[in-house]
C-alpha atoms as a PDB file:
ATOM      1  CA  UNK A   1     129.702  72.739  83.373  1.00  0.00           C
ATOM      2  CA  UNK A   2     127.593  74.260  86.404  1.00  0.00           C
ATOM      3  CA  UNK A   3     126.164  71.724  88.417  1.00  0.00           C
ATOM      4  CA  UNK A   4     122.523  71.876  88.881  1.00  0.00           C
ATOM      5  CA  UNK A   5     120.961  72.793  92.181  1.00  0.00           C
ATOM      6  CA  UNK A   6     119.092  69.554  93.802  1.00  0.00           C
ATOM      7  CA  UNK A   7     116.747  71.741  96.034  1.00  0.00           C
ATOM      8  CA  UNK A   8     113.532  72.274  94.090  1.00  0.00           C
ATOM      9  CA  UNK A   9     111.572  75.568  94.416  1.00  0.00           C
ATOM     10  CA  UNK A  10     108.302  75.078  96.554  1.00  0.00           C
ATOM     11  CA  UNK A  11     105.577  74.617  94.002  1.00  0.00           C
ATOM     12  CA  UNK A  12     102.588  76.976  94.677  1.00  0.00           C
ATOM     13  CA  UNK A  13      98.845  76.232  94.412  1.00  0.00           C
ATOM     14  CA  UNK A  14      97.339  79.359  93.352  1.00  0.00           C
ATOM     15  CA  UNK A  15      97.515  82.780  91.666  1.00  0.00           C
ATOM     16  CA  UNK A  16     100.282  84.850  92.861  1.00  0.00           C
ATOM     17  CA  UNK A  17      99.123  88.569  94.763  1.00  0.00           C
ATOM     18  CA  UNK A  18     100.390  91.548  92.112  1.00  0.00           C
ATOM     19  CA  UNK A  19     103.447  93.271  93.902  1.00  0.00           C
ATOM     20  CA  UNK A  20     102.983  95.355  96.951  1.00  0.00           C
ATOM     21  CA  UNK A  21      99.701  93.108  97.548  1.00  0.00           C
ATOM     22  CA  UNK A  22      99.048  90.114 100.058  1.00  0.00           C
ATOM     23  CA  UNK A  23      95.924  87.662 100.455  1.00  0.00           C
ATOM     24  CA  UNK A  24      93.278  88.095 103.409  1.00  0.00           C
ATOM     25  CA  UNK A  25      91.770  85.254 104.058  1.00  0.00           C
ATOM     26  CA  UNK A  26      88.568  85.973 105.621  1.00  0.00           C
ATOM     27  CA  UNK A  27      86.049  83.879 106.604  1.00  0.00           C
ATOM     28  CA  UNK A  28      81.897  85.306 105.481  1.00  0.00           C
ATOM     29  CA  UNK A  29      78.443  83.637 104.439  1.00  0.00           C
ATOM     30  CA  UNK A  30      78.363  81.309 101.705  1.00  0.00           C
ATOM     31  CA  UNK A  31      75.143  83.266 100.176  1.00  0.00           C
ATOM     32  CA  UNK A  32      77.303  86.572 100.684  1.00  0.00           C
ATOM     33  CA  UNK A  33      80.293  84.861  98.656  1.00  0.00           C
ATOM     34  CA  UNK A  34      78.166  83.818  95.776  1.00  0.00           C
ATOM     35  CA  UNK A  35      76.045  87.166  94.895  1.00  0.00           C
ATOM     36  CA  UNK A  36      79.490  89.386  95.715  1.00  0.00           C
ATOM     37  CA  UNK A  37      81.032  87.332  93.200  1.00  0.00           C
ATOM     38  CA  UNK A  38      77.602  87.319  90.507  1.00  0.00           C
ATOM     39  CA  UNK A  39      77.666  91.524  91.104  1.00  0.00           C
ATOM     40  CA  UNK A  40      81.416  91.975  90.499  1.00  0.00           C
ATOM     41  CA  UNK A  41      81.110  89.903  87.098  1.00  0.00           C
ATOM     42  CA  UNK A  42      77.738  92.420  86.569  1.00  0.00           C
ATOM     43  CA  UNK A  43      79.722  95.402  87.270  1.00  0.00           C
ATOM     44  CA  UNK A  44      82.846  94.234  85.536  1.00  0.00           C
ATOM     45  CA  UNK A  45      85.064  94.307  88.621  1.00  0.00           C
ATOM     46  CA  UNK A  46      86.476  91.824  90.964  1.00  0.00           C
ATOM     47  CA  UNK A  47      85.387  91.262  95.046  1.00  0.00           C
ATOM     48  CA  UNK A  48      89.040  91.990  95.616  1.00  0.00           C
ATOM     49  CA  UNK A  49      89.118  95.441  94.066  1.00  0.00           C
ATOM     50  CA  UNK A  50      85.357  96.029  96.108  1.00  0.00           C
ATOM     51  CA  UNK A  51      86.455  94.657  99.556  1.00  0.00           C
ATOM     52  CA  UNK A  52      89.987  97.072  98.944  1.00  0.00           C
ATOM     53  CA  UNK A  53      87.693  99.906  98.326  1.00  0.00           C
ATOM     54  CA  UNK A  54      85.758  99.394 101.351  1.00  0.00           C
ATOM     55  CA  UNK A  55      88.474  98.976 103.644  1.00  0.00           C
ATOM     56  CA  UNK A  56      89.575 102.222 102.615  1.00  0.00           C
ATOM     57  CA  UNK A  57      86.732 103.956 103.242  1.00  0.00           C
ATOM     58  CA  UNK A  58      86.194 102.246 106.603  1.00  0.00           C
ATOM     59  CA  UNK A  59      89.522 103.543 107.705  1.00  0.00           C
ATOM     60  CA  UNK A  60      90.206 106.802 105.990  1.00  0.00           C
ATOM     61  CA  UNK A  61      86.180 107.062 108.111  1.00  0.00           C
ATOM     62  CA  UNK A  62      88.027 106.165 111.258  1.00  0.00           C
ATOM     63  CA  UNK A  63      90.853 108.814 110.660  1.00  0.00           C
ATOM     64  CA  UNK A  64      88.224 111.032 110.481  1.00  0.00           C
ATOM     65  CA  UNK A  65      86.721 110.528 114.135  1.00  0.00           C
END
């Protein structure tokens, strides 16, 4: 029989990041939190996706200069 390894895997708290992702952890208004999060459930989206696309376009804007 194989014996059984007695290390146990660190247990993790929340959602994994989708490969070739990591989390940001960023620190902005409370008020700014909660009607990002009410417009991305309007628009069908998540902040994530919105904040990605904006970072984007922020650098691929710097490139540009």
């Amino acid at each position: 029989m194989a014996k059984k390894s007695t290390k146990e895997e660190p247990k993790r708290s929340g959602p994994r990041a989708p490969a070739g992702k990591k989390p940001l952890l960023v620190v902005i208004d409370e008020k700014t939190i909660k009607a990002a999060k009410i417009a991305a459930i309007e628009d069908g989206t998540r902040v994530s996706s919105v904040v990605d696309r904006l970072l984007k376009g922020w650098l691929d804007s710097r490139k540009k200069t």
